[in-house]
N, C-alpha and C. Protein backbone atom coordinates (compact mmCIF):
# COMPACT_ATOMS: atom_id res chain seq x y z
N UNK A 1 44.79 -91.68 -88.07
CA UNK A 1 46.15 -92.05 -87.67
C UNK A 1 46.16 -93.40 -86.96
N UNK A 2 45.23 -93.73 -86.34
CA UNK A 2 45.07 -94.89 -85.46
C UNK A 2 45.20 -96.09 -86.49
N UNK A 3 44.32 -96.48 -87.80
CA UNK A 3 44.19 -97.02 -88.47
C UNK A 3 45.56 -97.51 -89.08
N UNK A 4 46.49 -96.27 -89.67
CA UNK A 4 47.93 -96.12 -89.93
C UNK A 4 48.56 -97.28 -88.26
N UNK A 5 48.64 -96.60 -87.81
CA UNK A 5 49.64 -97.20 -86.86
C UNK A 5 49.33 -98.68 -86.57
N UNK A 6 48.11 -99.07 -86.38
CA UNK A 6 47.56 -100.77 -86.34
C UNK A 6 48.27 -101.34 -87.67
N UNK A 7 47.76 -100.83 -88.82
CA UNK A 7 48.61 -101.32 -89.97
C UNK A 7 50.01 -101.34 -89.87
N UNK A 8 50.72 -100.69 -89.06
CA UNK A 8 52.28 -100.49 -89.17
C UNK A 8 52.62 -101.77 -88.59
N UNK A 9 51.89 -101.41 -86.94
CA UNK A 9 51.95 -102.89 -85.90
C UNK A 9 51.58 -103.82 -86.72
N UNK A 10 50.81 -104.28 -87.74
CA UNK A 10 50.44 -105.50 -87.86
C UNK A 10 51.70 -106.28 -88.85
N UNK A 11 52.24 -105.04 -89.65
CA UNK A 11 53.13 -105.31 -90.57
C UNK A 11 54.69 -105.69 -89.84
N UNK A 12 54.65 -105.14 -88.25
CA UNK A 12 56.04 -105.48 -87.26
C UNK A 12 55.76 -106.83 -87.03
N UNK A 13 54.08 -107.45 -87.26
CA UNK A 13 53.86 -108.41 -86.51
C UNK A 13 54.63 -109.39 -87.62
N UNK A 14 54.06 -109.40 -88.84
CA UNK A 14 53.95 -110.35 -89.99
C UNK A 14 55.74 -110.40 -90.31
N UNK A 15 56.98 -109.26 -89.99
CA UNK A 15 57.77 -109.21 -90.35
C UNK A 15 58.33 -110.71 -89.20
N UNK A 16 57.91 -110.17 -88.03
CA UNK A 16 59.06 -110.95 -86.95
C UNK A 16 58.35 -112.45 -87.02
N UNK A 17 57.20 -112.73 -87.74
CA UNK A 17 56.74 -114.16 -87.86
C UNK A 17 57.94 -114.68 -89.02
N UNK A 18 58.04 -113.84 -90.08
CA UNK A 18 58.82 -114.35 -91.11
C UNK A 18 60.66 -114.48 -90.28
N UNK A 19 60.55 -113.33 -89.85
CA UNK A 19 61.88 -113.90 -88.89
C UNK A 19 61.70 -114.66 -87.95
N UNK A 20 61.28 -115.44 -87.31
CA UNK A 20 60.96 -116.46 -86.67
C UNK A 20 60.75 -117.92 -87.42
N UNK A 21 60.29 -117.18 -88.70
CA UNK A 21 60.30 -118.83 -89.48
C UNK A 21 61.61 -119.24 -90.23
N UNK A 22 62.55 -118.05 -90.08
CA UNK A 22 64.05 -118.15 -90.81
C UNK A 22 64.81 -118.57 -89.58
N UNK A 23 64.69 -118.41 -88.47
CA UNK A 23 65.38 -118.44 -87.12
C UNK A 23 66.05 -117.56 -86.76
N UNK A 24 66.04 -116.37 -87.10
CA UNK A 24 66.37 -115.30 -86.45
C UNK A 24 65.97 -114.40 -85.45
N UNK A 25 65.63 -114.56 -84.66
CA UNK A 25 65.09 -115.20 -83.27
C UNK A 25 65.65 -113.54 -82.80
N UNK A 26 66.45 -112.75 -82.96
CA UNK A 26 67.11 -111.25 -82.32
C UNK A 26 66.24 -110.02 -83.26
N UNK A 27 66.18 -110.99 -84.62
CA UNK A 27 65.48 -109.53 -85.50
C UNK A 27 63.82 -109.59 -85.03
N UNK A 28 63.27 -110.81 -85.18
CA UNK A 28 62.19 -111.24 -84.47
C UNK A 28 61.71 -110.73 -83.49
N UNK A 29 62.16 -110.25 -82.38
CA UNK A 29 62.06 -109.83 -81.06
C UNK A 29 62.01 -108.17 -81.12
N UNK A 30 62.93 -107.59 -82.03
CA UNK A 30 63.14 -106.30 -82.00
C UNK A 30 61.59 -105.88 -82.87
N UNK A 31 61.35 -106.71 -83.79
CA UNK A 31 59.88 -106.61 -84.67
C UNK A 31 59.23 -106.60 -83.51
N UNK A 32 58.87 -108.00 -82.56
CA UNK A 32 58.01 -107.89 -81.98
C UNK A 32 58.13 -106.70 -80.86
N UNK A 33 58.83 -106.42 -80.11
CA UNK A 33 58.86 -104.70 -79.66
C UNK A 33 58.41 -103.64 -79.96
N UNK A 34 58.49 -103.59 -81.23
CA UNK A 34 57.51 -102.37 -81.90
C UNK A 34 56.56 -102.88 -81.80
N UNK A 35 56.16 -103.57 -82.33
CA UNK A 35 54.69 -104.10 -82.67
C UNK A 35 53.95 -104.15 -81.09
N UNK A 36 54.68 -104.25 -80.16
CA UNK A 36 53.87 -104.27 -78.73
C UNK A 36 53.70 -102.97 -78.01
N UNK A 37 54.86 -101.97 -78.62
CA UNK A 37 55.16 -100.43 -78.52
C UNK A 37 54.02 -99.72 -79.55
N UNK A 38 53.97 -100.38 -80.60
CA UNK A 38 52.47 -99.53 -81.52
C UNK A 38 50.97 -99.93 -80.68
N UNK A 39 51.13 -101.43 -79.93
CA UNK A 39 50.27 -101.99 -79.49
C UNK A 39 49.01 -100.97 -78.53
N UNK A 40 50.36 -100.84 -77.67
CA UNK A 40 50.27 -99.90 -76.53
C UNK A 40 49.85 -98.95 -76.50
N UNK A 41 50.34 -98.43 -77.86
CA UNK A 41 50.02 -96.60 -77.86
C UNK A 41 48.50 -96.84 -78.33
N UNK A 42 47.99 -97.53 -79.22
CA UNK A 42 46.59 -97.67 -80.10
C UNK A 42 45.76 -98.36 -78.70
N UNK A 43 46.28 -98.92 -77.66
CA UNK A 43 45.30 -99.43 -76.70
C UNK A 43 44.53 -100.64 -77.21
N UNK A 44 45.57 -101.37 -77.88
CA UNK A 44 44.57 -103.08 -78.13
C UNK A 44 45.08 -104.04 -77.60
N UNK A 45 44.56 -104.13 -76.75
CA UNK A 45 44.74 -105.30 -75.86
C UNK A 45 45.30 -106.73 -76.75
N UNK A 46 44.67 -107.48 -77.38
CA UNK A 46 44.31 -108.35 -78.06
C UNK A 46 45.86 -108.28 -78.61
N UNK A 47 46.22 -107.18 -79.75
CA UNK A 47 47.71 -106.73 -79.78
C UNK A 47 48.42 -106.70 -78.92
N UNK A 48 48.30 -106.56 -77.96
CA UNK A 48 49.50 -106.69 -76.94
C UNK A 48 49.38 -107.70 -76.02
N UNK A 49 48.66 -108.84 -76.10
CA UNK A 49 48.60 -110.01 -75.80
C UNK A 49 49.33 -110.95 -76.64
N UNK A 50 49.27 -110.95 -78.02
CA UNK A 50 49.83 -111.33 -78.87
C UNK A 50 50.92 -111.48 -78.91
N UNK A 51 51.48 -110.07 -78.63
CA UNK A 51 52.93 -109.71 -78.94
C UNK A 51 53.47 -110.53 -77.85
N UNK A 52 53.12 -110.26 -76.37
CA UNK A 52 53.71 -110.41 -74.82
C UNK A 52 53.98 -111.79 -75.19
N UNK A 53 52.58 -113.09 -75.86
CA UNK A 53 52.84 -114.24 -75.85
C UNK A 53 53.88 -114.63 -76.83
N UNK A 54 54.08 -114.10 -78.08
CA UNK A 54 54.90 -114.41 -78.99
C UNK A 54 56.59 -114.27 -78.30
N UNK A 55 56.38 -112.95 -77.83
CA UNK A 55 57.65 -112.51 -76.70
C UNK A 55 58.36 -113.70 -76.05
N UNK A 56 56.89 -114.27 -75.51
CA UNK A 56 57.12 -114.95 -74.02
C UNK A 56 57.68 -116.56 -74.68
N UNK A 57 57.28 -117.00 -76.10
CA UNK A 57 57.50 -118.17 -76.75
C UNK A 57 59.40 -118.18 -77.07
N UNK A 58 59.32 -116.71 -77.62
CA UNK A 58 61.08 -116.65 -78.25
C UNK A 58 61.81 -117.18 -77.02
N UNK A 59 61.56 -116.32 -75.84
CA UNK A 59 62.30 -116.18 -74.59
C UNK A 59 62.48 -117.63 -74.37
N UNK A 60 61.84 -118.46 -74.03
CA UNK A 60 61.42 -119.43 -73.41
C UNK A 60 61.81 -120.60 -74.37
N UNK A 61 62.16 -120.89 -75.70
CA UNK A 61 62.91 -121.05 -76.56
C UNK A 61 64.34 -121.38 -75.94
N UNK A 62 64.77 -119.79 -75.59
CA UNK A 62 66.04 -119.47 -75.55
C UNK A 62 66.65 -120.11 -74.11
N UNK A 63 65.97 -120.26 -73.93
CA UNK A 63 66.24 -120.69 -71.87
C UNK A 63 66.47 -119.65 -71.51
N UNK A 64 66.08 -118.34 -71.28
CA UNK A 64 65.69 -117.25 -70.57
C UNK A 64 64.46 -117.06 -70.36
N UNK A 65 64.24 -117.77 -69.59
CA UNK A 65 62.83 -117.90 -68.66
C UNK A 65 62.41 -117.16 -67.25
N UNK A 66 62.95 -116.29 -67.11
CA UNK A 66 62.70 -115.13 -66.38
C UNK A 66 61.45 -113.92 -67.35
N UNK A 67 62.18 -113.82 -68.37
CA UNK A 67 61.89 -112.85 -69.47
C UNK A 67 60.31 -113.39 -70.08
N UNK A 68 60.69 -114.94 -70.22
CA UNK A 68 59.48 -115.87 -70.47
C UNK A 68 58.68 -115.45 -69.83
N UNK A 69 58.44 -115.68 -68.60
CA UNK A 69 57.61 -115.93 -67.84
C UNK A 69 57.18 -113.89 -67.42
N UNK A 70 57.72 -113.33 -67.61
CA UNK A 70 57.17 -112.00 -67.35
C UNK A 70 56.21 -111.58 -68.84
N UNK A 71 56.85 -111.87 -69.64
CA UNK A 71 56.02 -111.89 -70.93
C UNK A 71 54.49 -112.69 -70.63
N UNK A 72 54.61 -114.22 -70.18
CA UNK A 72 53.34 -115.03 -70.13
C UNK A 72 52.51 -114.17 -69.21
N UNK A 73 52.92 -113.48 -68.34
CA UNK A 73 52.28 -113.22 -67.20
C UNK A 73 51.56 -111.95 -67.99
N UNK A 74 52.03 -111.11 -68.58
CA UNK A 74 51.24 -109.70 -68.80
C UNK A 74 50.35 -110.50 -70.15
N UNK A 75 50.30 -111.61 -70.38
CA UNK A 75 49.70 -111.86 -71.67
C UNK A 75 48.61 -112.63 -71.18
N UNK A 76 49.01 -113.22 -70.27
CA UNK A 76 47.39 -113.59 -69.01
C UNK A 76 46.81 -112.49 -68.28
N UNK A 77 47.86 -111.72 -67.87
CA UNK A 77 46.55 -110.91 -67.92
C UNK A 77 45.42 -109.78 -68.65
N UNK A 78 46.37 -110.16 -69.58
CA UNK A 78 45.94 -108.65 -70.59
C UNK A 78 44.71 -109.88 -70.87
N UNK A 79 44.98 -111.35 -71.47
CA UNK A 79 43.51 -112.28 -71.92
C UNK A 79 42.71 -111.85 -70.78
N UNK A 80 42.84 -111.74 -69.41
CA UNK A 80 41.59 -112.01 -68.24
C UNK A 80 41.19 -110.49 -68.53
N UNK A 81 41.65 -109.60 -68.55
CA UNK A 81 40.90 -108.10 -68.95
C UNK A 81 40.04 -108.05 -69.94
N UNK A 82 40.72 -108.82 -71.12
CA UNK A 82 39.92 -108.93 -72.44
C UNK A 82 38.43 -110.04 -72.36
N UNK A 83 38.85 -110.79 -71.46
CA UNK A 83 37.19 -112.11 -71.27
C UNK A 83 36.28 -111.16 -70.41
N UNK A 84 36.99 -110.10 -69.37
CA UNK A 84 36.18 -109.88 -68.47
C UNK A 84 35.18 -108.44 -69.01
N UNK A 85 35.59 -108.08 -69.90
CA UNK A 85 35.31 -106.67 -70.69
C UNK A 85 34.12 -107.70 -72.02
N UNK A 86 34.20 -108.90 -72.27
CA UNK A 86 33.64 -109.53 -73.13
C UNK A 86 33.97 -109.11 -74.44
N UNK A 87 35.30 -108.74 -74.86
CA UNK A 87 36.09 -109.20 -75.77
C UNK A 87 36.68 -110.45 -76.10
N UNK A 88 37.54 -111.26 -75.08
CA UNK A 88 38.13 -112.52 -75.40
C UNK A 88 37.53 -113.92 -75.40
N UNK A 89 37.74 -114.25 -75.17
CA UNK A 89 37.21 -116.20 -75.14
C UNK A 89 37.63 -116.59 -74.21
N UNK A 90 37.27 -117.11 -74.02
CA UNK A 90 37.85 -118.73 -72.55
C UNK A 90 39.29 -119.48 -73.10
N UNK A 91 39.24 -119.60 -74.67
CA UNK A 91 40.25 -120.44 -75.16
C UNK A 91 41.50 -119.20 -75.05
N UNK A 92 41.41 -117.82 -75.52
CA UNK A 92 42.43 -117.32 -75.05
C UNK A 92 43.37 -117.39 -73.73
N UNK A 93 42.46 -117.59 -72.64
CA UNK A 93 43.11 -117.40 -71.35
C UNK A 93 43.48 -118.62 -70.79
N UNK A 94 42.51 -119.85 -71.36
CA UNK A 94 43.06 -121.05 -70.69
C UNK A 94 44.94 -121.44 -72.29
N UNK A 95 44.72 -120.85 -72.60
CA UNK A 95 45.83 -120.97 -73.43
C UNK A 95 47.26 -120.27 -73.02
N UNK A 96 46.82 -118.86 -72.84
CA UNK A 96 47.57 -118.29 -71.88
C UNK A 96 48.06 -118.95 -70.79
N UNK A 97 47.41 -119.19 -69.83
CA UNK A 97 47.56 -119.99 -68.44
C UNK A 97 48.65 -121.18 -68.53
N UNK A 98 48.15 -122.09 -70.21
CA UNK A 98 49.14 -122.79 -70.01
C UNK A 98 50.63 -122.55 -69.94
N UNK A 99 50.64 -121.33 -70.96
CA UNK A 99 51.86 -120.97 -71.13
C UNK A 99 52.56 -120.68 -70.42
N UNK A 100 52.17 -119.69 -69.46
CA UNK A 100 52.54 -118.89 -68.37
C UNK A 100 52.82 -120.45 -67.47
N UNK A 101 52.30 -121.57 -67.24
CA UNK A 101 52.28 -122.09 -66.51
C UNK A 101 53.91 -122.96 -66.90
N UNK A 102 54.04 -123.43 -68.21
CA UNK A 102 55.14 -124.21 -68.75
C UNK A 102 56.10 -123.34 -68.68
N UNK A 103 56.44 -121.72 -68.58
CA UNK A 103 57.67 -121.23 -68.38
C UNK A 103 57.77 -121.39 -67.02
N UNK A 104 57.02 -121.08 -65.92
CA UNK A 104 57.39 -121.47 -64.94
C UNK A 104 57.84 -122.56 -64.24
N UNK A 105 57.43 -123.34 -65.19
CA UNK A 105 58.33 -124.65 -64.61
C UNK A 105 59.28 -125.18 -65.22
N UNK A 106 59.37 -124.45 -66.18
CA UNK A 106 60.77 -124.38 -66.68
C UNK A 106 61.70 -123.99 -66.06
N UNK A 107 61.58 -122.41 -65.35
CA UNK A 107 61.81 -121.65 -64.55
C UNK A 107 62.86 -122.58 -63.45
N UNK A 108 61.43 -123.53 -63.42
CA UNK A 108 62.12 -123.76 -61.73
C UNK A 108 62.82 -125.49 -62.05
N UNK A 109 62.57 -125.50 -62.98
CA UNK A 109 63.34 -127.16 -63.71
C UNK A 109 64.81 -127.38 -62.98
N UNK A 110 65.43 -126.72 -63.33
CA UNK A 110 67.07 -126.41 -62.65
C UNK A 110 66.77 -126.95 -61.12
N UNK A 111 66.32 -126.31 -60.23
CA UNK A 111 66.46 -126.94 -59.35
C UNK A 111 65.75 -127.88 -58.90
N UNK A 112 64.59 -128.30 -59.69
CA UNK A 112 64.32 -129.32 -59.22
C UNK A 112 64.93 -130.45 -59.70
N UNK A 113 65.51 -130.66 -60.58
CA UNK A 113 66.94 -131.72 -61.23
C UNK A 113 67.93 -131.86 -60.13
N UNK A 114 68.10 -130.90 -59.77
CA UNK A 114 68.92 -130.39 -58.55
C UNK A 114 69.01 -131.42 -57.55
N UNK A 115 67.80 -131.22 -56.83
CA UNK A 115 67.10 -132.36 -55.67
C UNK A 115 67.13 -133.45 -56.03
N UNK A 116 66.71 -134.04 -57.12
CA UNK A 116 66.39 -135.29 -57.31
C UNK A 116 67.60 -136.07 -57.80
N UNK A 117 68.68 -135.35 -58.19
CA UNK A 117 70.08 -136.03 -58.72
C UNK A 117 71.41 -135.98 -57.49
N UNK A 118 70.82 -135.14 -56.73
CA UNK A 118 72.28 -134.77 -55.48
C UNK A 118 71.47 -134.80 -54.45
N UNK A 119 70.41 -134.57 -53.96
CA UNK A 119 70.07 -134.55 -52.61
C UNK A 119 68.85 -134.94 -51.82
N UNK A 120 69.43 -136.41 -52.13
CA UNK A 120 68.31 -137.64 -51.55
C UNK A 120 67.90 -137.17 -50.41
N UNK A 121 68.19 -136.54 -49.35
CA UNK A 121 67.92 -136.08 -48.10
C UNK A 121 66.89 -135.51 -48.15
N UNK A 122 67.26 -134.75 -48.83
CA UNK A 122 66.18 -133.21 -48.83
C UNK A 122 65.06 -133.86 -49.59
N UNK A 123 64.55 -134.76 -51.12
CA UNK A 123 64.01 -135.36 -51.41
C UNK A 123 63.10 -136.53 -50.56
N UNK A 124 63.59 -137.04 -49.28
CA UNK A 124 63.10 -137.63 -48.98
C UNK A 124 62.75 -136.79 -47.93
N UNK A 125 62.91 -135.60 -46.90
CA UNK A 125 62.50 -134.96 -45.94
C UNK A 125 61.03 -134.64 -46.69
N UNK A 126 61.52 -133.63 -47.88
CA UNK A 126 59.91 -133.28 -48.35
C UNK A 126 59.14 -134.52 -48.18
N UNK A 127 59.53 -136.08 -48.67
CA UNK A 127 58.52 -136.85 -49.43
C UNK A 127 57.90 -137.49 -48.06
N UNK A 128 58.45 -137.17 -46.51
CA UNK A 128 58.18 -137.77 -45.82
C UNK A 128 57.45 -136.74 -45.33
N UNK A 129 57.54 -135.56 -45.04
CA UNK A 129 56.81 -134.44 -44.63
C UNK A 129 55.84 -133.77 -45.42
N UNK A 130 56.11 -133.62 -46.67
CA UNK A 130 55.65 -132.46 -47.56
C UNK A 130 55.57 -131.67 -47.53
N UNK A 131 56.63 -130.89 -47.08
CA UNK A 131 57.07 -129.57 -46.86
C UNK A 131 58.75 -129.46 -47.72
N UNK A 132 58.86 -128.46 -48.42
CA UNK A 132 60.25 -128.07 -48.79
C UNK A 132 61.25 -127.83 -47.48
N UNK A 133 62.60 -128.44 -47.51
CA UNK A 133 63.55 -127.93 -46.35
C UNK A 133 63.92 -127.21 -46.28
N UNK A 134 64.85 -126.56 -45.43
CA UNK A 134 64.84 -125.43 -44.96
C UNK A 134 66.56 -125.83 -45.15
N UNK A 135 67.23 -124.71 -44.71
CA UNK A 135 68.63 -124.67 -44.69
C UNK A 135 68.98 -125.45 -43.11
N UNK A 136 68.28 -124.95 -42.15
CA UNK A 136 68.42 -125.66 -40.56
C UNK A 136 68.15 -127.81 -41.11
N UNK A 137 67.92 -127.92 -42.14
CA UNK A 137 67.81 -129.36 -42.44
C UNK A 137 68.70 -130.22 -42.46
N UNK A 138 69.85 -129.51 -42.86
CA UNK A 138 70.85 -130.40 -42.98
C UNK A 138 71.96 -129.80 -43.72
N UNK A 139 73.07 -130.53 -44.12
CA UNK A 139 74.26 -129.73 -44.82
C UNK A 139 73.55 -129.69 -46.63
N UNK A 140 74.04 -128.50 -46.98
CA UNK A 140 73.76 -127.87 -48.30
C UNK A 140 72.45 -127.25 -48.28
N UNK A 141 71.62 -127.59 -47.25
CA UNK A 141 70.49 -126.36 -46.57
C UNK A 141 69.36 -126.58 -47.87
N UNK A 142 69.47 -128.24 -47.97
CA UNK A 142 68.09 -129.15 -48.66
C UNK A 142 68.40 -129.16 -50.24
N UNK A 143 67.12 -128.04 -50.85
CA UNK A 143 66.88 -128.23 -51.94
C UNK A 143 67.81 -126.50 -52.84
N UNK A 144 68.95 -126.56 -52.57
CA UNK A 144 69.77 -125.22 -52.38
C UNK A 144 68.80 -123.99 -52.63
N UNK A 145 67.95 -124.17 -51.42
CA UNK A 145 67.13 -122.73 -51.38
C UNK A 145 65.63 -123.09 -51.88
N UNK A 146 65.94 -123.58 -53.05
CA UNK A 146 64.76 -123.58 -54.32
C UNK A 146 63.31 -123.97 -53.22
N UNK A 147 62.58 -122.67 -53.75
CA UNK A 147 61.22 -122.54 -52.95
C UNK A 147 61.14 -122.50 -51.47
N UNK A 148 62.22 -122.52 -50.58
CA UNK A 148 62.17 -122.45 -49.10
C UNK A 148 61.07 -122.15 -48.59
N UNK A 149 60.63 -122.29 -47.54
CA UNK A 149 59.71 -122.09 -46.85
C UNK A 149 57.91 -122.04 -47.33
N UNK A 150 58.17 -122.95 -48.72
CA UNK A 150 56.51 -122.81 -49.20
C UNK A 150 55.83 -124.34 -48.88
N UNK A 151 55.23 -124.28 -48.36
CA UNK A 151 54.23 -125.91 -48.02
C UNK A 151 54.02 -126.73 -49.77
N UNK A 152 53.93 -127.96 -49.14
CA UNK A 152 53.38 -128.55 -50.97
C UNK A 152 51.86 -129.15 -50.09
């Protein structure tokens, strides 16, 4: 049965690539779901790394980068389980990493446009301190929130 169901997943996989190469980007996603739901149940990592990253590419596409970035994240770590078990490669995870790394700053793109187009203040408090501001900084309370209280 195991054999069956990898074949099913692989065939959710190959469907939502072909929807992805048409741009249908909703049927795509629902493929890749199963295919991460067969993933799961059969216990292959490697499969459900796949899927999470393919996931994490549509999302991130779409400018829903929340979704992105939760996808990159279980797909880094599912690669660091897989290198550390001596299944994966190095190129899996530093690949991963990037990914995970470009939704997040996608993520946080918005506000940092933010700062640098409306609020010279706060731009120059960090650039003189290097520290993000705080709301006690001044009116509109800096960089509106974005990252408060984290050191650079």
């Amino acid at each position: 049965m195991d054999g069956q169901e990898e074949g099913l997943g692989s065939a959710h996989a190959a469907l939502a690539a072909a929807y992805q190469a048409l741009g249908q980007t909703e049927q795509a996603t629902a493929e890749l779901e199963k295919f991460l739901a067969i993933a799961e149940s059969t216990n292959n990592l490697t499969a459900q790394g796949e899927a999470c990253s393919n996931l994490g590419v549509i999302y991130n596409r779409q400018g829903d980068f929340t979704k992105a970035v939760k996808y990159f994240e279980r797909a880094y770590e599912l690669m660091r389980t897989l290198i550390s078990s001596g299944e994966g490669t190095r190129k899996m995870v530093d690949s991963a990493r990037v990914n995970l790394g470009m939704a997040r700053g996608n993520s946080r793109m918005g506000s940092y446009l933010n700062v640098i187009n409306f609020d010279v203040k706060a731009l120059l408090l960090w650039k003189n301190r290097r520290v993000l501001p705080t709301a006690a900084d001044g009116p509109g309370g800096g960089a509106g929130g974005a990252g408060a209280g984290v050191a650079q």
